[in-house]
PDB file of N, CA and C in Angstrom:
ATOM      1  N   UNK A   1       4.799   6.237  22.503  1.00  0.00           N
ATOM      2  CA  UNK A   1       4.298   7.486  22.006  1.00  0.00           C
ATOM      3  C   UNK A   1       4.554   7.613  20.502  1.00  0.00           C
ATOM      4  N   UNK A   2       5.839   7.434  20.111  1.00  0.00           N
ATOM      5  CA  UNK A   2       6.219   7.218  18.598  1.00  0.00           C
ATOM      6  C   UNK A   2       5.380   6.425  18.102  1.00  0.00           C
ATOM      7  N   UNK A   3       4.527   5.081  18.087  1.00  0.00           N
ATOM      8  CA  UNK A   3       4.011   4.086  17.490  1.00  0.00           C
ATOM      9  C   UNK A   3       2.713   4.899  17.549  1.00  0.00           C
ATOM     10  N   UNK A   4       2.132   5.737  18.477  1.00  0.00           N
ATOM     11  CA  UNK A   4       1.110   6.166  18.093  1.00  0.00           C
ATOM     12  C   UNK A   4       0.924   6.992  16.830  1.00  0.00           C
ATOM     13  N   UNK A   5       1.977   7.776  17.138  1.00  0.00           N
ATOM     14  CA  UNK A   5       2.491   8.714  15.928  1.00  0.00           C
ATOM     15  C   UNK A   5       2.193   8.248  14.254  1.00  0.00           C
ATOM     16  N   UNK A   6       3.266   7.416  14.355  1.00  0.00           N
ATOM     17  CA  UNK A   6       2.959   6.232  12.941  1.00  0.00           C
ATOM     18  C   UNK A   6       1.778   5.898  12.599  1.00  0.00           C
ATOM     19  N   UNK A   7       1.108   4.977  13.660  1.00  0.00           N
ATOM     20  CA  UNK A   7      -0.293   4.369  13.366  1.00  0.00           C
ATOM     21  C   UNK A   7      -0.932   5.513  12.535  1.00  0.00           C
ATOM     22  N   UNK A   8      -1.133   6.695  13.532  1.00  0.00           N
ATOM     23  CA  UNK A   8      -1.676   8.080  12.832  1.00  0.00           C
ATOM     24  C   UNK A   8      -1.666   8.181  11.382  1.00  0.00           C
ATOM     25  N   UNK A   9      -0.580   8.502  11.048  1.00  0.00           N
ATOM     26  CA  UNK A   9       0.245   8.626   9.386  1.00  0.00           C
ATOM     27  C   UNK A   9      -0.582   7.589   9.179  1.00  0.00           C
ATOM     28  N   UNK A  10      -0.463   6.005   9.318  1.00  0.00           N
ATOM     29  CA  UNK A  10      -0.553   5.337   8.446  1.00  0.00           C
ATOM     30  C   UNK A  10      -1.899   5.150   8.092  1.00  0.00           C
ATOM     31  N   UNK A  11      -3.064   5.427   9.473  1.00  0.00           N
ATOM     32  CA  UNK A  11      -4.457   5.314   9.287  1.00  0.00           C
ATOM     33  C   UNK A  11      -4.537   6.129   8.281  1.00  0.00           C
ATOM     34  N   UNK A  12      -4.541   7.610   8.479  1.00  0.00           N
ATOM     35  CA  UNK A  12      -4.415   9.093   7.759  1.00  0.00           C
ATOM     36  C   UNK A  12      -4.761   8.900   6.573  1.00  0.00           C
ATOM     37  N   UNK A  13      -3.214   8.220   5.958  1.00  0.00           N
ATOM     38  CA  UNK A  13      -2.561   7.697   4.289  1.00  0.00           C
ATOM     39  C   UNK A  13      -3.752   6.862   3.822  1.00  0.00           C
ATOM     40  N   UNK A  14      -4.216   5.587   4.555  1.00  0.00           N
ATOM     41  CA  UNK A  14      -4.893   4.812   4.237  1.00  0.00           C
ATOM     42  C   UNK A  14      -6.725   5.280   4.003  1.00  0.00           C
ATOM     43  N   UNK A  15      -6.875   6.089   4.531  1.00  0.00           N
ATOM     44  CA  UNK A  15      -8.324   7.190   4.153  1.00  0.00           C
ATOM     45  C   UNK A  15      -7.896   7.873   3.202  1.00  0.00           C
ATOM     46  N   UNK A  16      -7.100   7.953   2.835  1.00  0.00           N
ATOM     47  CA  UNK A  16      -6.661   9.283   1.538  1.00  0.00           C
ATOM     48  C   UNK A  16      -6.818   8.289   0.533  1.00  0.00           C
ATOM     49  N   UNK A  17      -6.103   6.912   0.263  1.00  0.00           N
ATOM     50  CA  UNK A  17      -5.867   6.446  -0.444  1.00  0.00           C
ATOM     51  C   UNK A  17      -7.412   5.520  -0.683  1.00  0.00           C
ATOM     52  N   UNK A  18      -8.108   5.253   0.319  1.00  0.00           N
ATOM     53  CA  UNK A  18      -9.256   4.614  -0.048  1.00  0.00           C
ATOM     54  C   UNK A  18     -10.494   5.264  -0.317  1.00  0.00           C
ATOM     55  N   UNK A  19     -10.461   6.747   0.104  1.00  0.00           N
ATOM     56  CA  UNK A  19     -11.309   7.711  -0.934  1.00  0.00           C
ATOM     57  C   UNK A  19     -11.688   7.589  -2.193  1.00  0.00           C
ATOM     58  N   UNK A  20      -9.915   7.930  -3.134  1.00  0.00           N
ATOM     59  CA  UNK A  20     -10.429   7.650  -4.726  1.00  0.00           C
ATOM     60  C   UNK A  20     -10.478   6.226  -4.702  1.00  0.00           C
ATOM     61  N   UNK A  21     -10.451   5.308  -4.206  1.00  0.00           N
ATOM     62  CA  UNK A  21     -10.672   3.687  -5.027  1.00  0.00           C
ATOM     63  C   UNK A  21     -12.617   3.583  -4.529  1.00  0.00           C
ATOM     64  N   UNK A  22     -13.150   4.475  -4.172  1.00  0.00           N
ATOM     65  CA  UNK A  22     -14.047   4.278  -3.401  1.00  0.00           C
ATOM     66  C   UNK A  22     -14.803   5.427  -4.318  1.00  0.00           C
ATOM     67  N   UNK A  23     -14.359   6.091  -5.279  1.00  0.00           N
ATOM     68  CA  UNK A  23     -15.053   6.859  -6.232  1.00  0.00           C
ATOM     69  C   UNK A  23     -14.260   7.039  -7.395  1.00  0.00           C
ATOM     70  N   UNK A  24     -15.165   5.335  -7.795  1.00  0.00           N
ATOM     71  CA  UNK A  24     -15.060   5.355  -9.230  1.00  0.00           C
ATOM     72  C   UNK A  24     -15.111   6.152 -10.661  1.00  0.00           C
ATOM     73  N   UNK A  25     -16.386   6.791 -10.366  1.00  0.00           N
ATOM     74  CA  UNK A  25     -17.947   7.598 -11.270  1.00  0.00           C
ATOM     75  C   UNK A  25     -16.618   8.970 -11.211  1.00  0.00           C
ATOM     76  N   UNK A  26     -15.652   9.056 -10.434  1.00  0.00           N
ATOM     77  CA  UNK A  26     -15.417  10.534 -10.615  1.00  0.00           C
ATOM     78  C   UNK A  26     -13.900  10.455 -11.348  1.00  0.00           C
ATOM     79  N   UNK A  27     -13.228   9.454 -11.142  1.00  0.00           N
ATOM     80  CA  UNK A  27     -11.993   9.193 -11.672  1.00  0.00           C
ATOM     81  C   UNK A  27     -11.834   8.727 -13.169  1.00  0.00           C
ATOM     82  N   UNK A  28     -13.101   7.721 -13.107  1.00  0.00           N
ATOM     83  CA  UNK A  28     -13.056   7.079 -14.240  1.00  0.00           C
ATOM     84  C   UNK A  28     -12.755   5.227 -14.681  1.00  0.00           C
ATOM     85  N   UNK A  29     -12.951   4.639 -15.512  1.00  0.00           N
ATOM     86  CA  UNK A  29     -13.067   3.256 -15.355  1.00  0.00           C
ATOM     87  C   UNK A  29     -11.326   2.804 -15.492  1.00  0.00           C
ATOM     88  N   UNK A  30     -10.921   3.680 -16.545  1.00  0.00           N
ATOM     89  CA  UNK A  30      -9.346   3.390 -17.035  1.00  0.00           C
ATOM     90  C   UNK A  30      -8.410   3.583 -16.080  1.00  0.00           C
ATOM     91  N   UNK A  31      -8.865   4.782 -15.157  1.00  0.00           N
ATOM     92  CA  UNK A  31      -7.512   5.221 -14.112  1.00  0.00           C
ATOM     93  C   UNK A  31      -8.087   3.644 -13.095  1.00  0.00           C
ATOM     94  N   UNK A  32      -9.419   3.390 -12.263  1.00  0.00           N
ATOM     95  CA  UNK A  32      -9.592   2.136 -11.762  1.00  0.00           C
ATOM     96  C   UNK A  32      -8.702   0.975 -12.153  1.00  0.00           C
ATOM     97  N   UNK A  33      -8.493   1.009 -13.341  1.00  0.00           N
ATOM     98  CA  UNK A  33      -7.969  -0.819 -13.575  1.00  0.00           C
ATOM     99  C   UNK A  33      -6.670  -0.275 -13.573  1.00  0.00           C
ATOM    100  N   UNK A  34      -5.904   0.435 -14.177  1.00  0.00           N
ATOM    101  CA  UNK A  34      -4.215   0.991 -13.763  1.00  0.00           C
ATOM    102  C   UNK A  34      -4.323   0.853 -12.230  1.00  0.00           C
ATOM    103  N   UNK A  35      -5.152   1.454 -11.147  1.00  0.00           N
ATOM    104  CA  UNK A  35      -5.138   1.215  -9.802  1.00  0.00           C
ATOM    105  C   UNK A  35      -5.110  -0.225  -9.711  1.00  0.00           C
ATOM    106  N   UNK A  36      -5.939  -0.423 -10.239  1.00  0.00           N
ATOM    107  CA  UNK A  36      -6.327  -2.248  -9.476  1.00  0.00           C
ATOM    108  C   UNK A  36      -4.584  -2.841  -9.795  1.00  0.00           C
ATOM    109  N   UNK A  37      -4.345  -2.861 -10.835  1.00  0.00           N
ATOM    110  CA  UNK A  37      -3.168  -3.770 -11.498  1.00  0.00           C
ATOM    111  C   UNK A  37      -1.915  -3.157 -11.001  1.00  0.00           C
ATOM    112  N   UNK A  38      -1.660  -2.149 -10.058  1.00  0.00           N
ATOM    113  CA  UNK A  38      -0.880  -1.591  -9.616  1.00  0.00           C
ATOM    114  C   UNK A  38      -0.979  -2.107  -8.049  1.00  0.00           C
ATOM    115  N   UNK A  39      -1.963  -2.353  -7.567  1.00  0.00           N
ATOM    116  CA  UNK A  39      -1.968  -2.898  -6.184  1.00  0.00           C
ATOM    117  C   UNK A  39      -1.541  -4.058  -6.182  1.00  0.00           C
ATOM    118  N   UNK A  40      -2.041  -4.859  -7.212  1.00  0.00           N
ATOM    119  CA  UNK A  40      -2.148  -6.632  -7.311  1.00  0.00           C
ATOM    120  C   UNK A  40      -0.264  -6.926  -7.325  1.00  0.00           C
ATOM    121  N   UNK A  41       0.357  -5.636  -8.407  1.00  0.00           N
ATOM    122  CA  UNK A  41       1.651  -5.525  -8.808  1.00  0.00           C
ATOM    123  C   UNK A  41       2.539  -5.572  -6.899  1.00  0.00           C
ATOM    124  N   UNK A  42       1.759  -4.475  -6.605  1.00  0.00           N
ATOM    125  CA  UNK A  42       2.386  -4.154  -4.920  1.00  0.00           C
ATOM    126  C   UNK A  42       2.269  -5.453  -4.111  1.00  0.00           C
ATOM    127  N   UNK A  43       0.867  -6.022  -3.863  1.00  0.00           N
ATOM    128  CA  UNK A  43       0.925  -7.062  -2.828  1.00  0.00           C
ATOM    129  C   UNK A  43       1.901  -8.229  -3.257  1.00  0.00           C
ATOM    130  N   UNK A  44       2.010  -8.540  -4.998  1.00  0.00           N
ATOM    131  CA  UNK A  44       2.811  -9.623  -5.103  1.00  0.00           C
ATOM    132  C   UNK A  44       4.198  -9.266  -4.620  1.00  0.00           C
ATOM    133  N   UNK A  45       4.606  -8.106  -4.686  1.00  0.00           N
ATOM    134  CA  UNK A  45       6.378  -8.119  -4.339  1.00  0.00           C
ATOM    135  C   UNK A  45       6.363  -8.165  -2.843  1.00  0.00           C
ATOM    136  N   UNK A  46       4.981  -8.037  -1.648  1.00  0.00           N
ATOM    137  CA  UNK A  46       5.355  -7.972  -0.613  1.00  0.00           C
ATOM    138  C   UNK A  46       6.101  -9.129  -0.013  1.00  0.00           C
ATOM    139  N   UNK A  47       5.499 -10.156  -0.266  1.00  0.00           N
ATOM    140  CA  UNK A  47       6.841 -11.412   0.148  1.00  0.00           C
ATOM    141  C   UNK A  47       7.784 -11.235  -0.578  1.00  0.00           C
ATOM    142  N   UNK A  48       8.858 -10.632  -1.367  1.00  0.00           N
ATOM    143  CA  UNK A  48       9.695 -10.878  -1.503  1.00  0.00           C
ATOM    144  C   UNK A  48      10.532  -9.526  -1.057  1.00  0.00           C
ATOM    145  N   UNK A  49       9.905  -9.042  -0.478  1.00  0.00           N
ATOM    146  CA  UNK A  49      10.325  -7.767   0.246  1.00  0.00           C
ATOM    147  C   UNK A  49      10.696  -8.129   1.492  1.00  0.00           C
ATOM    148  N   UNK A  50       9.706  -8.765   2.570  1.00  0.00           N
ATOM    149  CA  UNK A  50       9.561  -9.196   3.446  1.00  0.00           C
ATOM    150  C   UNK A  50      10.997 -10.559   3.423  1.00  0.00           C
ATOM    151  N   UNK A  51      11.221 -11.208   2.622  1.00  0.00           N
ATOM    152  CA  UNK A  51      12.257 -12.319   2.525  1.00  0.00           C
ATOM    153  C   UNK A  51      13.655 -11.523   2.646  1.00  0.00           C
ATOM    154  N   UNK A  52      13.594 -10.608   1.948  1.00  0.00           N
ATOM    155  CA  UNK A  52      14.605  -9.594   1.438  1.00  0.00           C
ATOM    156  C   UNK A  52      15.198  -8.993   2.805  1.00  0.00           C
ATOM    157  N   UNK A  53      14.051  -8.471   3.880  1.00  0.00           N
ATOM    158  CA  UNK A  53      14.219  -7.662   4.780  1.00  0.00           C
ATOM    159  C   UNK A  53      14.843  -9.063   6.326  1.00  0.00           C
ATOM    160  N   UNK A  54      14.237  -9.920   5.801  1.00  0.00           N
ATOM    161  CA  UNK A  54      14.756 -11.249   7.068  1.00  0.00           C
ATOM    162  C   UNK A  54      15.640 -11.650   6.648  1.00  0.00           C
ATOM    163  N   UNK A  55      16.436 -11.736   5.235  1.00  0.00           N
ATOM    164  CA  UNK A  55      17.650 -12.146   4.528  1.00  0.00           C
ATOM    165  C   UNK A  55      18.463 -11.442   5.161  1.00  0.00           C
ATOM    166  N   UNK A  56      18.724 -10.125   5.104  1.00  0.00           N
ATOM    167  CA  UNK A  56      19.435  -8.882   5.731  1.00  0.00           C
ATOM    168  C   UNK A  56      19.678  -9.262   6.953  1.00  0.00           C
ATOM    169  N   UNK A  57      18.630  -9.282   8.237  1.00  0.00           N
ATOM    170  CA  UNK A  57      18.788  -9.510   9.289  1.00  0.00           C
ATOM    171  C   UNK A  57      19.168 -10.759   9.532  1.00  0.00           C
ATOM    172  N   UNK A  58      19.191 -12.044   9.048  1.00  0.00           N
ATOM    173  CA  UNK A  58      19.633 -12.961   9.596  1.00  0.00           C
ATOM    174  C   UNK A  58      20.881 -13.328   9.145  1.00  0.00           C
ATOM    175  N   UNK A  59      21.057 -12.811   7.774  1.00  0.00           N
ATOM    176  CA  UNK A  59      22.689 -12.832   7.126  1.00  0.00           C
ATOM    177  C   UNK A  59      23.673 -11.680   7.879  1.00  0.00           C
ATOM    178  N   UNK A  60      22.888 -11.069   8.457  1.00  0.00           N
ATOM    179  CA  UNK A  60      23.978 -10.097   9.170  1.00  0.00           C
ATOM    180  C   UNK A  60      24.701 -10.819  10.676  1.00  0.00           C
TER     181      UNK A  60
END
C-alpha cells in the first residue's frame, strides 16, 4: 500500500517537472540550457550516489 503511495508522489513530481521542460516558448531559451546542464550535472552523480549508498550497506 505504501509503494503505491510513493509511485504516486513520484509519477505526480515527474508531470510537474516535465511540464516546464516541455514549454520552452514560455520559460525561455536561457532558463532551458541552466535546466539541461543541471540534469546532465544530476544523472552524472547518480552512480556515484548509488556506489556511495552500496558502500554503506556492504561496509556496514
Amino acid at each position: 500500500m505504501d509503494s503505491i503511495k510513493i509511485i504516486s508522489i513520484v509519477s505526480i513530481t515527474l508531470q510537474f517537472i516535465s511540464f516546464w521542460l516541455a514549454a520552452p516558448e514560455v520559460l525561455g531559451i536561457e532558463w532551458l540550457k541552466k535546466t539541461e546542464s543541471l540534469i546532465r550535472k544530476g544523472i552524472l552523480a547518480i552512480p556515484n550516489i548509488v556506489l556511495g549508498i552500496l558502500g554503506m550497506i556492504v561496509g556496514y
